[in-house]
C-alpha atoms as a PDB file:
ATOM      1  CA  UNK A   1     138.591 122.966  19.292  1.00  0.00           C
ATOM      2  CA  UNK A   2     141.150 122.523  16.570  1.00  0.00           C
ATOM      3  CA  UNK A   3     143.537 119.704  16.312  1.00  0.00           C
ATOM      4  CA  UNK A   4     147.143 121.368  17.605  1.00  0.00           C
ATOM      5  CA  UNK A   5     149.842 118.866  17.596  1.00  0.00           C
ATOM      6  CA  UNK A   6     152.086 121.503  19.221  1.00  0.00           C
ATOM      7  CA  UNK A   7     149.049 121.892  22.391  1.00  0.00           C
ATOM      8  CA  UNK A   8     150.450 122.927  25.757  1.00  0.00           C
ATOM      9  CA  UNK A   9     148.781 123.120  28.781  1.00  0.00           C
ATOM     10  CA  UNK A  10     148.308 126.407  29.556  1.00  0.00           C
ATOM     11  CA  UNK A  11     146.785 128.345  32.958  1.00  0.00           C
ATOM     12  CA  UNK A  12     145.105 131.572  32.301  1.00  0.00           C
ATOM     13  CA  UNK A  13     144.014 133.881  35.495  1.00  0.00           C
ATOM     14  CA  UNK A  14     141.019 136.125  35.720  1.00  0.00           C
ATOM     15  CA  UNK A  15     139.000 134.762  33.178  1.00  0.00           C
ATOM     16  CA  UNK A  16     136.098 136.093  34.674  1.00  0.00           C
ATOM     17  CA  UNK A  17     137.381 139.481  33.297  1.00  0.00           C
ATOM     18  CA  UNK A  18     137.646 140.926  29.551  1.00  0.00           C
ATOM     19  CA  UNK A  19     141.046 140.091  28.944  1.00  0.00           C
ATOM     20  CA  UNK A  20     140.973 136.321  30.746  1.00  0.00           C
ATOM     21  CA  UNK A  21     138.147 135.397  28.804  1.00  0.00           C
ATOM     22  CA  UNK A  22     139.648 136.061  25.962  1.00  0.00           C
ATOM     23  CA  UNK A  23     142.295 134.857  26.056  1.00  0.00           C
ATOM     24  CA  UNK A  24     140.902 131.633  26.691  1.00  0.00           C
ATOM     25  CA  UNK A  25     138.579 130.867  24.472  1.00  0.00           C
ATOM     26  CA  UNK A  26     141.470 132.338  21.823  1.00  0.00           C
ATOM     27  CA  UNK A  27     143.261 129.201  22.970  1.00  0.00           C
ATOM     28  CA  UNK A  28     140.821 126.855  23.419  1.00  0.00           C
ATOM     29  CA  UNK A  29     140.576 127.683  19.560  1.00  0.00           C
ATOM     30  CA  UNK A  30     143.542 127.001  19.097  1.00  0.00           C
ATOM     31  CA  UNK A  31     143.506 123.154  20.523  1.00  0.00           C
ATOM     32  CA  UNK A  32     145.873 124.513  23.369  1.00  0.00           C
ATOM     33  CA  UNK A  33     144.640 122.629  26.794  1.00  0.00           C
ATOM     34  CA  UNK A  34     143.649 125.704  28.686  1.00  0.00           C
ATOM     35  CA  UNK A  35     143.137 125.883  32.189  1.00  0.00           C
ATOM     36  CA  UNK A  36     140.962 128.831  33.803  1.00  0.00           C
ATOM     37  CA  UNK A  37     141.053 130.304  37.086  1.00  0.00           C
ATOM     38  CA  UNK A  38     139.088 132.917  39.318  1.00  0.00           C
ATOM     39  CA  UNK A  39     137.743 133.869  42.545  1.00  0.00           C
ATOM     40  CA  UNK A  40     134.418 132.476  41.781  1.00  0.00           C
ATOM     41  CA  UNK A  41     133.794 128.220  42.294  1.00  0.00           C
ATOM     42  CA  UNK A  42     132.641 128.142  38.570  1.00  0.00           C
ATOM     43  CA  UNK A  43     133.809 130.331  35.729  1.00  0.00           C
ATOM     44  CA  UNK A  44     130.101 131.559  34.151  1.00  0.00           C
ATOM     45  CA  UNK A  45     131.369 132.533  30.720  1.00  0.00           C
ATOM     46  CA  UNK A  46     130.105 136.136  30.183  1.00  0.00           C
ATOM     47  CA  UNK A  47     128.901 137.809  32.996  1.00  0.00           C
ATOM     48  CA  UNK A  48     125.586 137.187  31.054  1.00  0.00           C
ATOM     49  CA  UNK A  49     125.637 133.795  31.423  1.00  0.00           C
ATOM     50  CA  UNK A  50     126.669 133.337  27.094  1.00  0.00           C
ATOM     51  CA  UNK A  51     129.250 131.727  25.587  1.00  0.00           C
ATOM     52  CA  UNK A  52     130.250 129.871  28.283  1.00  0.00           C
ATOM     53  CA  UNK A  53     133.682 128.349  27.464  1.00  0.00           C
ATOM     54  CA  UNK A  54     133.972 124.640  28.544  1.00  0.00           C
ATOM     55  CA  UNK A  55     137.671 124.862  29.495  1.00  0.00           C
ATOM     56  CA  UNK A  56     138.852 123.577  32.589  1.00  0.00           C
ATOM     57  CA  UNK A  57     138.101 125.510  35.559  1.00  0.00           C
ATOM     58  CA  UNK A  58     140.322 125.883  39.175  1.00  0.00           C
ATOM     59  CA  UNK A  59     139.129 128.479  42.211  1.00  0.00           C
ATOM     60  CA  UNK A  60     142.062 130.026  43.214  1.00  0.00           C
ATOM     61  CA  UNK A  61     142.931 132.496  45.302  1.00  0.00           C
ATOM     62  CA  UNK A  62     146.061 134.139  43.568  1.00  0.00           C
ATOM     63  CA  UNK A  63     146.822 136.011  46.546  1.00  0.00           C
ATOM     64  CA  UNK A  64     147.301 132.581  48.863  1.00  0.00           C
ATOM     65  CA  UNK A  65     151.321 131.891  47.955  1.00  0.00           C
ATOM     66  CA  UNK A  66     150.900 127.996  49.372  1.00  0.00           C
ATOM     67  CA  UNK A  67     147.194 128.191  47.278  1.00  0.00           C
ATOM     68  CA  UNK A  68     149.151 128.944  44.405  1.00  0.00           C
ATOM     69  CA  UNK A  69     152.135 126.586  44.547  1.00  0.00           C
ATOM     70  CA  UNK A  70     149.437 123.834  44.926  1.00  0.00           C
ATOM     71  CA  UNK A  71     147.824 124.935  42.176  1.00  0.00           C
ATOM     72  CA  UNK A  72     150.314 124.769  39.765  1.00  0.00           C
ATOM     73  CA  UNK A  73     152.193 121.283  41.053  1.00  0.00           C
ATOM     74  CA  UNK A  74     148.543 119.993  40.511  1.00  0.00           C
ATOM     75  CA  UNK A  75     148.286 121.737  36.938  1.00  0.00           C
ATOM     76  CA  UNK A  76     151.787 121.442  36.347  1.00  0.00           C
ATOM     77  CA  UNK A  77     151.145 124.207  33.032  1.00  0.00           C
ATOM     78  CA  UNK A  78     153.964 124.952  30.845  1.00  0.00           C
ATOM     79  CA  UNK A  79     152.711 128.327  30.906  1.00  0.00           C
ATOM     80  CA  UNK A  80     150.900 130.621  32.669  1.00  0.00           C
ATOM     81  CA  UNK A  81     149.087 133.926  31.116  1.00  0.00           C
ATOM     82  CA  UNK A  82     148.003 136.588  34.046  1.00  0.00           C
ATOM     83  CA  UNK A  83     145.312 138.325  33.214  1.00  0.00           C
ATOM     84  CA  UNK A  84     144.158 138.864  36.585  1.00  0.00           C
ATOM     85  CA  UNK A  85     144.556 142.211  38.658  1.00  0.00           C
ATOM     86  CA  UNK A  86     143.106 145.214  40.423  1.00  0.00           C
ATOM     87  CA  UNK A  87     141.737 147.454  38.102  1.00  0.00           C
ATOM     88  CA  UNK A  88     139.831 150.019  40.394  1.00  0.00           C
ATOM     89  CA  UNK A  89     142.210 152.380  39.840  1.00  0.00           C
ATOM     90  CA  UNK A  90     140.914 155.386  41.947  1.00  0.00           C
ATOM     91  CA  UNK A  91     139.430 152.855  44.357  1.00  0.00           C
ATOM     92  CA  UNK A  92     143.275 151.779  44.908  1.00  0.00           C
ATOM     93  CA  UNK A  93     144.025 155.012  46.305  1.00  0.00           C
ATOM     94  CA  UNK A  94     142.151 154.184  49.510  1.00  0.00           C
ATOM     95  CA  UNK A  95     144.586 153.866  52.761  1.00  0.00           C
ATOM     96  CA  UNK A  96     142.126 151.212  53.843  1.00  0.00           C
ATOM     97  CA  UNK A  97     142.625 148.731  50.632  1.00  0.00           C
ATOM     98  CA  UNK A  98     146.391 149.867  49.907  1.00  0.00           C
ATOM     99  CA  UNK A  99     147.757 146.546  51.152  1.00  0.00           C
ATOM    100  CA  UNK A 100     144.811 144.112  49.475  1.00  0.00           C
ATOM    101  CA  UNK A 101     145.654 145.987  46.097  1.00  0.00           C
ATOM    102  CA  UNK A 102     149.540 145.550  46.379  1.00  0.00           C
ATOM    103  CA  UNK A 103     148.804 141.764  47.492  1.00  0.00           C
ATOM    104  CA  UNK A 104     146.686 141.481  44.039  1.00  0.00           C
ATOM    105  CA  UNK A 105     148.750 143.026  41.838  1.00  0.00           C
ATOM    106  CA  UNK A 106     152.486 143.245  43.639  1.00  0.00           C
ATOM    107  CA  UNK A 107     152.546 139.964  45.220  1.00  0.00           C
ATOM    108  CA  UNK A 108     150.410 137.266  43.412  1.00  0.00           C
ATOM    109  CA  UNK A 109     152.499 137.814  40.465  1.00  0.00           C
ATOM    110  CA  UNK A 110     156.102 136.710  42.652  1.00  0.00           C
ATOM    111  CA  UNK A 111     154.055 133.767  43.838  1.00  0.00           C
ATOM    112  CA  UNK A 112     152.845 132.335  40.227  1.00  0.00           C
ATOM    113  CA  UNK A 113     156.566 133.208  38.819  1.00  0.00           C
ATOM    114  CA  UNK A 114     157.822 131.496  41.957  1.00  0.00           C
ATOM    115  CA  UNK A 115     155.826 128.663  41.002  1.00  0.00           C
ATOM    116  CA  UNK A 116     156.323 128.373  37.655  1.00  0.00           C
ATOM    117  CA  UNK A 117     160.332 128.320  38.133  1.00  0.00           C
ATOM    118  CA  UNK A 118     159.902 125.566  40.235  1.00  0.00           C
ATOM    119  CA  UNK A 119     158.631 123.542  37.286  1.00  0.00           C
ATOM    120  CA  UNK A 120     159.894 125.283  34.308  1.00  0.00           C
ATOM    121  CA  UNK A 121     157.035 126.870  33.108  1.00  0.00           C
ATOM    122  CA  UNK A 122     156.726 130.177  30.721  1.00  0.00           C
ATOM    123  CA  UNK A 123     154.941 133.368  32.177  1.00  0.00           C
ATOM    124  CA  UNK A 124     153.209 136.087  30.332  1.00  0.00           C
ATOM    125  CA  UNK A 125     152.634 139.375  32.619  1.00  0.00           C
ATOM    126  CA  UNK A 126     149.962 141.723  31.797  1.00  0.00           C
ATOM    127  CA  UNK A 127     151.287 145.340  32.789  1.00  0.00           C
ATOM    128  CA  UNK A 128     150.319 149.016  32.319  1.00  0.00           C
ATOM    129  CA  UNK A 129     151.050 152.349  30.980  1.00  0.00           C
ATOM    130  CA  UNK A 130     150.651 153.403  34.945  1.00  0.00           C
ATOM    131  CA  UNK A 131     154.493 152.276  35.669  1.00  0.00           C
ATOM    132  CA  UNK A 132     155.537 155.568  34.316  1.00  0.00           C
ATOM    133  CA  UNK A 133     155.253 158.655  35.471  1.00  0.00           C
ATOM    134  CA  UNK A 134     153.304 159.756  32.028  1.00  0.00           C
ATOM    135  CA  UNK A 135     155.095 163.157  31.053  1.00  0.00           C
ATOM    136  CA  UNK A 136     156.594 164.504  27.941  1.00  0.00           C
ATOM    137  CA  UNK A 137     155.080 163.446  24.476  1.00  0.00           C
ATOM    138  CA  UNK A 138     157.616 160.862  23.714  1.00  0.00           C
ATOM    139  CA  UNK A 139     156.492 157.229  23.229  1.00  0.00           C
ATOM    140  CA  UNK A 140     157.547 154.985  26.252  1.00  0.00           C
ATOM    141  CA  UNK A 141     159.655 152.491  24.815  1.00  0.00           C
ATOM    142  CA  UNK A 142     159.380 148.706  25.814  1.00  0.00           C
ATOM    143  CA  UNK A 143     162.725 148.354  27.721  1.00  0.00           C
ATOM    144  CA  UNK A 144     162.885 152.171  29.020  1.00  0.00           C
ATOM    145  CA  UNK A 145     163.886 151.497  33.425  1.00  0.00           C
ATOM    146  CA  UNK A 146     162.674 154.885  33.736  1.00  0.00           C
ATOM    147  CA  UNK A 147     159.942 154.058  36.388  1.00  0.00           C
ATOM    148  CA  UNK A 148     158.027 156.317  38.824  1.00  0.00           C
ATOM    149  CA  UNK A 149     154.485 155.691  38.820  1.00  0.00           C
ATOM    150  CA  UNK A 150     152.150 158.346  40.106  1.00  0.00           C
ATOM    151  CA  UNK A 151     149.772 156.385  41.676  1.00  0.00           C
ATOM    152  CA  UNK A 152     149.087 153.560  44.280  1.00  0.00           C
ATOM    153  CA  UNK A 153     147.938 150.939  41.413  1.00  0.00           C
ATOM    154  CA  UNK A 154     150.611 152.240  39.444  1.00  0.00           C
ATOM    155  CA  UNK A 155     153.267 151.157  42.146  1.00  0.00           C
ATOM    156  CA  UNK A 156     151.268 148.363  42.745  1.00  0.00           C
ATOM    157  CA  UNK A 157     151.584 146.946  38.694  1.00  0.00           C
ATOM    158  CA  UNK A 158     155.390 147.945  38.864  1.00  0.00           C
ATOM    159  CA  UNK A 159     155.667 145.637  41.625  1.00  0.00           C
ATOM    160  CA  UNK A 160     154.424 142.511  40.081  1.00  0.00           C
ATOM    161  CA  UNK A 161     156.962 143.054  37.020  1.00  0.00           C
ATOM    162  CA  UNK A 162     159.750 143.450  39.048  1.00  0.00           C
ATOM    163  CA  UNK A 163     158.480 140.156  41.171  1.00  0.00           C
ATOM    164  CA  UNK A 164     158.134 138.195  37.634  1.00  0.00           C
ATOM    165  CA  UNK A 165     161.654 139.680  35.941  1.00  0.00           C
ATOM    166  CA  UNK A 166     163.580 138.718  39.621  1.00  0.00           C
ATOM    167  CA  UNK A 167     162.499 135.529  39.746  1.00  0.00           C
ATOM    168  CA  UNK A 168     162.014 134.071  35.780  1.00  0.00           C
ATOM    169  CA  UNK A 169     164.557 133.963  32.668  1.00  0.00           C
ATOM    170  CA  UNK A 170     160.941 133.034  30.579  1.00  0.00           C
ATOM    171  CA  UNK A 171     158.753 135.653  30.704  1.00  0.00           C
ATOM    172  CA  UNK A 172     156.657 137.843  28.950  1.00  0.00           C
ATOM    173  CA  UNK A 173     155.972 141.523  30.303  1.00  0.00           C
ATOM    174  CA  UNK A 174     153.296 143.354  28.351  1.00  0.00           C
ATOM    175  CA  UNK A 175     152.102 146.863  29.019  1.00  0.00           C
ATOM    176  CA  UNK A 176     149.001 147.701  27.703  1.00  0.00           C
ATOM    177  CA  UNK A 177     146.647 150.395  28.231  1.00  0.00           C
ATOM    178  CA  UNK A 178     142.551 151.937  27.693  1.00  0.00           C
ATOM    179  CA  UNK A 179     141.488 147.967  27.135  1.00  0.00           C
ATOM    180  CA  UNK A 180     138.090 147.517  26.018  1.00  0.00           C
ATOM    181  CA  UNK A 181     136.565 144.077  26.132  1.00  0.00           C
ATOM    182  CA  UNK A 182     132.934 142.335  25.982  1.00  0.00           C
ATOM    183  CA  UNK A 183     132.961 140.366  29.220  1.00  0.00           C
ATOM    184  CA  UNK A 184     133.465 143.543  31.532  1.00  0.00           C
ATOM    185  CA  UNK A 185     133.132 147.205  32.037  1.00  0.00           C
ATOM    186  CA  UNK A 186     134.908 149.673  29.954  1.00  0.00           C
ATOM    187  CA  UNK A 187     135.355 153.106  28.812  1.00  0.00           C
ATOM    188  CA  UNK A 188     133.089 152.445  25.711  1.00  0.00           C
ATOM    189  CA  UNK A 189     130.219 150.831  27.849  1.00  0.00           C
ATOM    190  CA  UNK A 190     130.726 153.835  30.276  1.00  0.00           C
ATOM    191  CA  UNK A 191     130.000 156.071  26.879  1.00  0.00           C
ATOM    192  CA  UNK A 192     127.466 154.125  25.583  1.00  0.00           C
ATOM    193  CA  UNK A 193     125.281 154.234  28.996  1.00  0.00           C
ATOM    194  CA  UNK A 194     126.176 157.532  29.004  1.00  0.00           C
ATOM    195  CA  UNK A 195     124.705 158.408  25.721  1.00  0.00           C
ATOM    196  CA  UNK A 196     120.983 157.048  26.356  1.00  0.00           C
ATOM    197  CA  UNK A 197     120.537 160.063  29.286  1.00  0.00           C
ATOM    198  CA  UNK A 198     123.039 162.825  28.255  1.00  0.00           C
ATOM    199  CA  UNK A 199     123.285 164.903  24.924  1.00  0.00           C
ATOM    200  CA  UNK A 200     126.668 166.678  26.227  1.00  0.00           C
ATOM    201  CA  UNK A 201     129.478 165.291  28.076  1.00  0.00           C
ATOM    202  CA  UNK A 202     132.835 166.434  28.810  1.00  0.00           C
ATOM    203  CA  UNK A 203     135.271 164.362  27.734  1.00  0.00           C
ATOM    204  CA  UNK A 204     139.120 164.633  28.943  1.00  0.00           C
ATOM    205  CA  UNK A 205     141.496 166.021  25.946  1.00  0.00           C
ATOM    206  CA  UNK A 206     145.070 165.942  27.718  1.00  0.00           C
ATOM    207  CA  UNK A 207     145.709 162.393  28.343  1.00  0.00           C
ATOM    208  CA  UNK A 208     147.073 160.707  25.165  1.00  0.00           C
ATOM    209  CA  UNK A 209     147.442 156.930  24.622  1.00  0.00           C
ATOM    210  CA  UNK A 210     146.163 154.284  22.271  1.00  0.00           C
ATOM    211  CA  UNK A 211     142.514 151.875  22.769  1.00  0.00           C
ATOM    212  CA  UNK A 212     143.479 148.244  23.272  1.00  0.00           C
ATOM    213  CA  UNK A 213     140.603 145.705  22.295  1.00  0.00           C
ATOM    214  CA  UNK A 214     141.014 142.541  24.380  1.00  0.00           C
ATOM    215  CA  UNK A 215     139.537 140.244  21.482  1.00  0.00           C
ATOM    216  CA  UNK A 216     143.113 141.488  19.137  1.00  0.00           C
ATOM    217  CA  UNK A 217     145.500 141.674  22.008  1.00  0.00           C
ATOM    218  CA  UNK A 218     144.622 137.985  22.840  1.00  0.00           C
ATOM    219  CA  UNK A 219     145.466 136.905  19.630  1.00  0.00           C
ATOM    220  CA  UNK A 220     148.947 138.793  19.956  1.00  0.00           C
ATOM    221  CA  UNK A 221     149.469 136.888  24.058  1.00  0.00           C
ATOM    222  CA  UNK A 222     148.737 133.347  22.458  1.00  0.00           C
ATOM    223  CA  UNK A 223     151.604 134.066  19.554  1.00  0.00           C
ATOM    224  CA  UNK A 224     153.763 134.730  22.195  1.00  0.00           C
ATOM    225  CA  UNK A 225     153.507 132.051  24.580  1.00  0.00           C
ATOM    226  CA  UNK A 226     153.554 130.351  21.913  1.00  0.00           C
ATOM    227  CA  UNK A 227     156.781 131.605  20.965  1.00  0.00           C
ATOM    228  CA  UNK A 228     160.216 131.959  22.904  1.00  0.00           C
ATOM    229  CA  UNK A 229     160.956 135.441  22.405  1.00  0.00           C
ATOM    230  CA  UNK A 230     160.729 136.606  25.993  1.00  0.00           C
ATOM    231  CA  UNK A 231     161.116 140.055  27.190  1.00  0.00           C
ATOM    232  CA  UNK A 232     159.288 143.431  27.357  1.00  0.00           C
ATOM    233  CA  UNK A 233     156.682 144.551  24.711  1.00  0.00           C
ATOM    234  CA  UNK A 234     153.905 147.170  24.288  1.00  0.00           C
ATOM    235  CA  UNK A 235     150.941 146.073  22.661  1.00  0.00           C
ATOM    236  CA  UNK A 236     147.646 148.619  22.276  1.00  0.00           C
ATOM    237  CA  UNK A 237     145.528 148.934  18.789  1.00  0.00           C
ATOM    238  CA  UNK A 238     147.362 150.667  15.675  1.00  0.00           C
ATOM    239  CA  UNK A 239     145.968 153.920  14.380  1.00  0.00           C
ATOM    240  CA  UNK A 240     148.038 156.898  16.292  1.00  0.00           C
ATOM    241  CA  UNK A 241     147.727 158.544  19.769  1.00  0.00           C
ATOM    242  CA  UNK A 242     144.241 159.908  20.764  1.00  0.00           C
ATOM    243  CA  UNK A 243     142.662 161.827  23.650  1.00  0.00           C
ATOM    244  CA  UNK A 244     139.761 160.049  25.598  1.00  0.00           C
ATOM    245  CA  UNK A 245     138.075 163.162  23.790  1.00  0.00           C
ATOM    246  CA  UNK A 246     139.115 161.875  20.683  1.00  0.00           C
ATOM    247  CA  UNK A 247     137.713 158.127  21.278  1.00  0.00           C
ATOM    248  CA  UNK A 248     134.626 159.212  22.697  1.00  0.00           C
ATOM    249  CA  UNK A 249     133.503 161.157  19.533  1.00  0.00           C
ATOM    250  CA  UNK A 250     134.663 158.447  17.257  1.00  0.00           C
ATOM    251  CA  UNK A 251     132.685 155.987  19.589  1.00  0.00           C
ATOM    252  CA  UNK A 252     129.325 157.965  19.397  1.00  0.00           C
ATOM    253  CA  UNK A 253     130.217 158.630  15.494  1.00  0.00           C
ATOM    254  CA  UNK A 254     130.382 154.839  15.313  1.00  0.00           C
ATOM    255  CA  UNK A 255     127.399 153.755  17.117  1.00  0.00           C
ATOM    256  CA  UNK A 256     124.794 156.993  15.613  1.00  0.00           C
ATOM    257  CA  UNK A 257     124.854 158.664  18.810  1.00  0.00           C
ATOM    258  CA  UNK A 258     123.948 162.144  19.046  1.00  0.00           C
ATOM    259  CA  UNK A 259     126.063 163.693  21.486  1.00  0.00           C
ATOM    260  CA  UNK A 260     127.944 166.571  21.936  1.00  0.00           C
ATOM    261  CA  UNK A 261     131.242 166.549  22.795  1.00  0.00           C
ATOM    262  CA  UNK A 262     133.484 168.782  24.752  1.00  0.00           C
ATOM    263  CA  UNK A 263     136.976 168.351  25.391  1.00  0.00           C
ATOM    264  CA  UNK A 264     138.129 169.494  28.615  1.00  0.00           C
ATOM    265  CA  UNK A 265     141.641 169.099  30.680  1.00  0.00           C
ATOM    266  CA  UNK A 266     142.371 166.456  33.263  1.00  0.00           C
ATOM    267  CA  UNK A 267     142.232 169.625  36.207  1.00  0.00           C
ATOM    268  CA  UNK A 268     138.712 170.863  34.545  1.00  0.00           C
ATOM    269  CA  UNK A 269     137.598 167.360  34.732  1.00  0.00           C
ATOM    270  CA  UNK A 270     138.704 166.787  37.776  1.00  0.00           C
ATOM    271  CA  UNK A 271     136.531 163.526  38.773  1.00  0.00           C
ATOM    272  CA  UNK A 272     139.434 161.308  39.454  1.00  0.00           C
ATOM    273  CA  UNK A 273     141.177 160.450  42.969  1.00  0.00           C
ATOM    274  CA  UNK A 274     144.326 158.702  41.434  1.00  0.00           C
ATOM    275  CA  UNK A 275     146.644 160.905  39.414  1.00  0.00           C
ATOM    276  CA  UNK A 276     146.835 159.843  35.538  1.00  0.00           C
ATOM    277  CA  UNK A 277     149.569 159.276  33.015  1.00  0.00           C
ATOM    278  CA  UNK A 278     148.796 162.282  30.372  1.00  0.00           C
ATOM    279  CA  UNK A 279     151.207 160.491  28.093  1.00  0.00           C
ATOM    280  CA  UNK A 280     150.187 156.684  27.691  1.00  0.00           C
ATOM    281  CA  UNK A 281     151.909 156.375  24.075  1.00  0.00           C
ATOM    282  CA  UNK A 282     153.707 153.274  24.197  1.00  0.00           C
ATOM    283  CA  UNK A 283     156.206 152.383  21.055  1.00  0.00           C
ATOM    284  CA  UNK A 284     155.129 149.023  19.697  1.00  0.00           C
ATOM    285  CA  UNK A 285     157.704 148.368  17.208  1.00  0.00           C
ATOM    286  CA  UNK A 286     159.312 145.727  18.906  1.00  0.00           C
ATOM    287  CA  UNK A 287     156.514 143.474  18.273  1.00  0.00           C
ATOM    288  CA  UNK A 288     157.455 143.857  14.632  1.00  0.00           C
ATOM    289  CA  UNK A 289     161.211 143.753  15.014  1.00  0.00           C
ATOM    290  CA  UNK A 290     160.490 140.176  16.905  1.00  0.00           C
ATOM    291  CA  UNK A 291     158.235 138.715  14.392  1.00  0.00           C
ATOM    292  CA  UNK A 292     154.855 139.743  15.608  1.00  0.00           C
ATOM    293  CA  UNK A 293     151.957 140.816  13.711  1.00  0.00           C
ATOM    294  CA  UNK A 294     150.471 144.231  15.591  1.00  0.00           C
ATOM    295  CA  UNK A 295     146.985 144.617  16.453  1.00  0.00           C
ATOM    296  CA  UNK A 296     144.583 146.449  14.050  1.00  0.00           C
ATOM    297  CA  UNK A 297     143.608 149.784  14.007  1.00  0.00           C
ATOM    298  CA  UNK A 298     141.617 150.817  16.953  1.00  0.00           C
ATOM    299  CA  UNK A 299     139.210 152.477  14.486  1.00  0.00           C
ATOM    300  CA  UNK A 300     138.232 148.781  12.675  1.00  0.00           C
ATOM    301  CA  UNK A 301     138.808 147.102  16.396  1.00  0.00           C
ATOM    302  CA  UNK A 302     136.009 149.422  17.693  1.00  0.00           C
ATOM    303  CA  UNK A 303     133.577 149.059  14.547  1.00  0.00           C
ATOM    304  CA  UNK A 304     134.233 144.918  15.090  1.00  0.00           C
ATOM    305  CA  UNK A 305     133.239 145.824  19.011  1.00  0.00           C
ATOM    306  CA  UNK A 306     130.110 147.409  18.598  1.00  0.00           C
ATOM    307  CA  UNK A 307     128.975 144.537  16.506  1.00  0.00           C
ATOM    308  CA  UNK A 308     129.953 141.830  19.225  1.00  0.00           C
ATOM    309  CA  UNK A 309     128.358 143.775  21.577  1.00  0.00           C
ATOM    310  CA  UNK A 310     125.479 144.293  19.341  1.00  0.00           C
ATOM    311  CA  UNK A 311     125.427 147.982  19.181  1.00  0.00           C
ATOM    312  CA  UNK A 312     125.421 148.068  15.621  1.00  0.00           C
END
């Protein structure tokens, strides 16, 4: 850890997934006093067991609004980084776990803001490309109101800004989108695993976005809690609006995988319970008009991916 004279304590959640861990160990580097939190009784690093980070670690149960208010009296961060959330998005659309995936992601979010306006305390949002309703082939800009989400986790992630923005004057919201990470499951794992028993695959060519990679975009969340230049950004890698089509060619090109690749539309496809954004391009230049450095391209985030993850 290096010596930071300007430390805070700080409370990440879900740092048992690819973003939380991240972002953690991004400010343990940083000689910030980071304080981790999960479902599990002990955060395990990796889900390999690696690199376990020797932060401090609280079960919590982000779901439990009295849990939660303990939590951060006890704590007492002076800001909190949320990183946790359903991600299943397809799974979401299930009648049966509609309410547990609002609680998660529409309600545990009011509780920590509540929480941290009791005591002053900074909070940083993680939110989604899902809030909108995806159409046209215009860039969603940060501060655009404009919100009609097509699908239950989509209503769900809506909910939890609107909880944070009601209740805090210090926040962060940032909407991100296709996040890849090591320390969880991903769209490039999913391609990779793919690759070792398929030589085709069909690859959707209609939904347009950007790749995130979890390892830059924590760099970007620790500059701004560090910071106080609140409000709503878009963060995902530089390097222009792709199809998954176009990622999963550049991810086999990458990694010397021979594998043909077809593109195909979202209908053709037509795996997927939960109805997609086909335009995820989010405008990022606010990060730059506020001081921020963007991420890198997603083309150099991926090649610095497969070599964490030891592909290449």
């Amino acid at each position: 850890m290096k010596e930071n004279e300007k430390a805070m304590r700080i409370l990440v959640t879900g740092v048992n997934g690819q973003l939380g861990h991240d972002v953690i160990n991004e400010l343990e580097a940083r000689g910030h006093l980071a304080v981790g939190t999960d479902l599990t009784e002990s955060y395990g690093g990796l889900m390999d067991g690696s690199a376990v980070c020797e932060a401090p670690y609280v079960q919590l149960d982000l779901t439990d609004d009295k849990a939660v208010r303990r939590a951060i009296r006890m704590i007492r961060p002076q800001a909190v980084i949320h990183c946790a959330a359903w991600t299943a998005v397809d799974k979401a659309e299930d009648p049966a776990l509609r309410d547990t995936v609002m609680k998660v992601n529409g309600k545990a979010p009011g509780y920590l803001a509540g929480a941290c306006a009791k005591i002053g305390a900074k909070m940083l949002q993680i939110s989604t490309d899902y809030v909108f309703d995806g159409q046209g082939e215009e860039p969603w800009q940060p501060d655009c109101r404009d919100y009609r989400p097509l699908s239950v986790y989509g209503e769900s992630k809506l909910a939890g800004e609107l909880a944070v923005a009601e209740q805090l004057e210090k926040f962060f919201i940032v909407r991100i989108a296709w996040a890849f990470g090591k320390n969880g499951q991903n769209f490039v794992k999913t391609m990779l695993k793919l690759a070792d028993n398929h030589k085709e695959l069909r690859v959707v060519n209609d939904q347009i976005g950007t790749p995130t990679y979890t390892r830059d975009l924590a760099r970007l969340l620790v500059d701004m809690i560090e910071s106080d230049k609140y409000g709503y950004y878009h963060a995902t890698n530089e390097g222009g609006y792709i199809s998954w089509y176009d990622f999963a060619r550049e991810i086999f090109r990458q990694a010397g995988k021979d594998v043909q690749v077809t593109g195909v539309s979202t209908e053709e496809y037509g795996a997927s319970t939960a109805a997609r954004p086909f335009n995820s391009r989010l405008d990022k230049s606010k990060l730059l008009q506020n001081g921020f450095t963007p991420l890198p391209e997603w083309q150099d985030a991926l090649h610095r991916y497969l070599q964490e993850i030891e592909v290449i």
